[in-house]
N, C-alpha and C. Protein backbone atom coordinates (compact mmCIF):
# COMPACT_ATOMS: atom_id res chain seq x y z
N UNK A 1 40.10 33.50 -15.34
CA UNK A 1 40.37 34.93 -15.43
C UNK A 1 41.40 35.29 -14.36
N UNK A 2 42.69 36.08 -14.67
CA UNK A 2 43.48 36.36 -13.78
C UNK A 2 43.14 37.69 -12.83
N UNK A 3 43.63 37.78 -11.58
CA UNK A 3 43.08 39.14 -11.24
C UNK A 3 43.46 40.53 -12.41
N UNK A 4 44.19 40.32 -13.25
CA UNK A 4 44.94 41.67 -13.81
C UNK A 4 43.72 41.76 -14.90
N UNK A 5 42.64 41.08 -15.38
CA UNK A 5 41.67 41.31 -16.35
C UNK A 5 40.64 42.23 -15.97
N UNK A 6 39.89 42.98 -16.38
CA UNK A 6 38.84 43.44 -16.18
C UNK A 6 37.65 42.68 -16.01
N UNK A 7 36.98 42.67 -14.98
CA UNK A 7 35.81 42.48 -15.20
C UNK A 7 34.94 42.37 -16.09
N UNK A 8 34.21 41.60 -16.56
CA UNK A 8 33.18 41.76 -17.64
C UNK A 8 31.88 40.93 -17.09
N UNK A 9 30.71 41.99 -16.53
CA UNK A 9 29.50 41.27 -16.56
C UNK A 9 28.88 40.42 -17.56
N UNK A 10 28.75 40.85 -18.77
CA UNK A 10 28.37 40.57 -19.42
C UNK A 10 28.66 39.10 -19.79
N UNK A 11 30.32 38.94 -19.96
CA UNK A 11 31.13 37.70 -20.18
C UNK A 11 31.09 38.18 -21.67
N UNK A 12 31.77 39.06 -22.11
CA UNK A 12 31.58 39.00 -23.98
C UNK A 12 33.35 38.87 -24.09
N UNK A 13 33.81 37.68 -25.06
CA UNK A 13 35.27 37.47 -25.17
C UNK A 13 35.93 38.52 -25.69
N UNK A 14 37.15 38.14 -25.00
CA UNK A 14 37.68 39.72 -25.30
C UNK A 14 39.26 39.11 -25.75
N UNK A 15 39.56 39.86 -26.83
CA UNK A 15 41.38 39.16 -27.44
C UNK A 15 42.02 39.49 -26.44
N UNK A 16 42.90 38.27 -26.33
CA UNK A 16 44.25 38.33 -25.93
C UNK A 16 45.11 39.51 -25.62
N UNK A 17 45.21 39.89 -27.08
CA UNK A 17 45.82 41.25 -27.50
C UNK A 17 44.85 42.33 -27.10
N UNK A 18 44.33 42.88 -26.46
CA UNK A 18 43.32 43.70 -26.28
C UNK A 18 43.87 44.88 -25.49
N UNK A 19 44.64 45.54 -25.95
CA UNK A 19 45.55 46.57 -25.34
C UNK A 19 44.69 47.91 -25.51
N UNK A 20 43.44 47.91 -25.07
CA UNK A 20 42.83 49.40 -25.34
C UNK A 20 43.17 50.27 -23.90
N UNK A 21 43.57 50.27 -23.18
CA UNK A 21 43.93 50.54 -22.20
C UNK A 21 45.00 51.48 -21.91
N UNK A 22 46.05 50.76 -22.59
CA UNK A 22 46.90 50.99 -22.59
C UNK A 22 47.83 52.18 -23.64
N UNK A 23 48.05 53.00 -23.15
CA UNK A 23 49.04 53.98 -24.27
C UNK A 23 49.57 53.74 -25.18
N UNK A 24 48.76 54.23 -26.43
CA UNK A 24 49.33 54.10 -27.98
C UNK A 24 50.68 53.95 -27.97
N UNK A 25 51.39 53.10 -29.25
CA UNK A 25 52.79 53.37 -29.34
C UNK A 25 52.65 54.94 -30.26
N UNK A 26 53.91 55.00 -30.45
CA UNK A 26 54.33 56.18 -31.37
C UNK A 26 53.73 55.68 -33.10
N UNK A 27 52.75 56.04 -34.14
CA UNK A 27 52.57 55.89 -34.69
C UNK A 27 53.96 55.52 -35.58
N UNK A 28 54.85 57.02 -35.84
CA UNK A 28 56.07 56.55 -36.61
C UNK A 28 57.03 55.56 -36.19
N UNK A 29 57.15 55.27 -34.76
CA UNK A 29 58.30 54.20 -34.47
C UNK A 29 57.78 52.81 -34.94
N UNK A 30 56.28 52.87 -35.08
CA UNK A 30 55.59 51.29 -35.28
C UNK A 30 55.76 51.46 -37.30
N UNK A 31 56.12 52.44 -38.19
CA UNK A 31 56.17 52.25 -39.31
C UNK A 31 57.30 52.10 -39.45
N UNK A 32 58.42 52.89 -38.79
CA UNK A 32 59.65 52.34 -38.65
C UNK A 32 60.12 50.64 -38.50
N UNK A 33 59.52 50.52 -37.43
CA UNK A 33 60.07 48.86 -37.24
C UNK A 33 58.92 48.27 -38.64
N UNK A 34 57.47 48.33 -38.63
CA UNK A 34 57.45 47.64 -40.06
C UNK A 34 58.50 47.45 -41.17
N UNK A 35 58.94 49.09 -41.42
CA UNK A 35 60.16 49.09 -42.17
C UNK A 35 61.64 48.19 -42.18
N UNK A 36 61.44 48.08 -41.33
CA UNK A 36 62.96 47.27 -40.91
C UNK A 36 62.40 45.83 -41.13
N UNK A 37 61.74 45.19 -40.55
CA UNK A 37 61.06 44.01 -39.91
C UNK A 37 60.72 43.82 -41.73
N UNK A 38 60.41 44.17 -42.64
CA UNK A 38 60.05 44.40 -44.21
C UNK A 38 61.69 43.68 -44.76
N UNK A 39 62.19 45.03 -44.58
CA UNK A 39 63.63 44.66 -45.43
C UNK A 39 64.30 43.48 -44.92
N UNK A 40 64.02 43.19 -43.52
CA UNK A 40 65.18 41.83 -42.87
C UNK A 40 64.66 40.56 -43.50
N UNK A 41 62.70 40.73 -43.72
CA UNK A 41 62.18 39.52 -44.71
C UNK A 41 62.86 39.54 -46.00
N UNK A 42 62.81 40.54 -46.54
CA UNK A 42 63.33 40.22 -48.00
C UNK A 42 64.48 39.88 -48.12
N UNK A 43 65.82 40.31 -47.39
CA UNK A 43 66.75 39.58 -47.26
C UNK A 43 66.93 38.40 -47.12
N UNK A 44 66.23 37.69 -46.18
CA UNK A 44 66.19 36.59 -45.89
C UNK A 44 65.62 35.31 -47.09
N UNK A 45 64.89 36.38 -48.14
CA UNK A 45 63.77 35.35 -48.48
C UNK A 45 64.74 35.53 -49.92
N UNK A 46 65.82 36.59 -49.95
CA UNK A 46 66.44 36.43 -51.30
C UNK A 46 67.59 35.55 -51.15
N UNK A 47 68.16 35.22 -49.88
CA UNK A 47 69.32 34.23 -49.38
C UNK A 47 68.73 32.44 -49.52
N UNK A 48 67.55 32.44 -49.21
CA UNK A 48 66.56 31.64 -49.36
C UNK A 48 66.17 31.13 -50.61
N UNK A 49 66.25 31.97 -51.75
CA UNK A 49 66.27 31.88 -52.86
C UNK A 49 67.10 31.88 -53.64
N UNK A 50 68.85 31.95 -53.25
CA UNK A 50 69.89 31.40 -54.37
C UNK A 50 70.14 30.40 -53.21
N UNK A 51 70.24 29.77 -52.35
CA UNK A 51 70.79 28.83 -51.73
C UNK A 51 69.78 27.68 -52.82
N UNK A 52 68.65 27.91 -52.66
CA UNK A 52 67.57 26.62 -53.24
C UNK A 52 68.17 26.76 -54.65
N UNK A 53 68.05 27.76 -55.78
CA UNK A 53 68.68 28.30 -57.21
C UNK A 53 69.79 27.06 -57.01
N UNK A 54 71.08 27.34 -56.09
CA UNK A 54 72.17 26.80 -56.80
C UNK A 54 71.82 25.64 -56.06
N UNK A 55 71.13 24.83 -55.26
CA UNK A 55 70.89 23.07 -54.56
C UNK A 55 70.41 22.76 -56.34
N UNK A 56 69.61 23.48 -56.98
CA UNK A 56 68.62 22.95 -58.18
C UNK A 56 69.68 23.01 -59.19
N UNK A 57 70.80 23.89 -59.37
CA UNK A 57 71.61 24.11 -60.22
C UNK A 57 72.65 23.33 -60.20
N UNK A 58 72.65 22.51 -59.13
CA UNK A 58 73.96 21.70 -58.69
C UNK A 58 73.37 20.19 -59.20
N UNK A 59 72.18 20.21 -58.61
CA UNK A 59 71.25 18.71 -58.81
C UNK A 59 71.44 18.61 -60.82
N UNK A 60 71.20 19.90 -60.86
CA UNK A 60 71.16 19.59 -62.68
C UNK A 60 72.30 19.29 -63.41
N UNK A 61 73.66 19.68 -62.48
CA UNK A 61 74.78 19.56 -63.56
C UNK A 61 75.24 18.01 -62.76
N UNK A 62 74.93 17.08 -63.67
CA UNK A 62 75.37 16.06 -62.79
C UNK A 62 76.95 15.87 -63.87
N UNK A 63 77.63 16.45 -64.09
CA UNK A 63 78.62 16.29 -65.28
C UNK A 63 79.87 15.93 -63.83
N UNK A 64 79.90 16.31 -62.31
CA UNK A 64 81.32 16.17 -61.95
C UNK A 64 81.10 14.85 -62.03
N UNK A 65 82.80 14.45 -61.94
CA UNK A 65 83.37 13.19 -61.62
C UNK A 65 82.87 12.58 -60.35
N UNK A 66 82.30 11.50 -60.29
CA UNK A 66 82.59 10.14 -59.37
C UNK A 66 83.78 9.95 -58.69
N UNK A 67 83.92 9.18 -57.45
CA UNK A 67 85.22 9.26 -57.54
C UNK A 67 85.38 7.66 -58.05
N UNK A 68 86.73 7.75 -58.60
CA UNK A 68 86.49 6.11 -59.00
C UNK A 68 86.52 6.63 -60.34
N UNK A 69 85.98 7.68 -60.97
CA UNK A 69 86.05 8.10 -62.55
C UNK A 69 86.90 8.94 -63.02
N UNK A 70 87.44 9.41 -61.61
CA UNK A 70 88.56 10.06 -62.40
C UNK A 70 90.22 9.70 -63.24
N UNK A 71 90.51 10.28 -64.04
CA UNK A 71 91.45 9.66 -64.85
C UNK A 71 92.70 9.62 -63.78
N UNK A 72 93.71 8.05 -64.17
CA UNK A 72 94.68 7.84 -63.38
C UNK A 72 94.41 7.57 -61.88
N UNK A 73 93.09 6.88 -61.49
CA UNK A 73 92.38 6.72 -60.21
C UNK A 73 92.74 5.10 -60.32
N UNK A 74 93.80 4.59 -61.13
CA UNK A 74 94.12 2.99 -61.17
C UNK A 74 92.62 2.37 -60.72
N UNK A 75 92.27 2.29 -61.45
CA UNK A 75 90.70 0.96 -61.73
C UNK A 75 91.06 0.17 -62.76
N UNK A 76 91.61 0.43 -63.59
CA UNK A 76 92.04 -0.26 -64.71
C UNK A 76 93.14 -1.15 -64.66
């Protein structure tokens, strides 16, 4: 226990996070940043989702040339 904890006779565990103490945030600034902290996931998770789209779309078109197959590449 560090000195900055409260005391507890009892010894009953207490979270980490246990900020009762301490002064509420602003209800709206904490729905705000949900808000934001929301949209930056979905961005992320839709960039996330055509990068993988076109790796799967690329894997499927196996139609480019080799090299070595292309015409006038003297192999012949």
């Amino acid at each position: 226990m560090t000195p900055a904890d409260p005391s507890d006779p009892e010894r009953h565990p207490v979270a980490a996070n246990d900020n009762g103490d301490a002064d509420n945030p602003n209800p709206e600034a904490l729905r705000k940043v949900n808000d934001v902290v929301l949209q930056l996931a979905r961005i992320i998770g839709r960039r996330m989702a055509r990068e993988d789209f076109a790796a799967h779309i690329a894997a499927a078109n196996d139609n480019t040339p080799k090299s070595g197959d292309e015409p006038g590449s003297g192999d012949t």
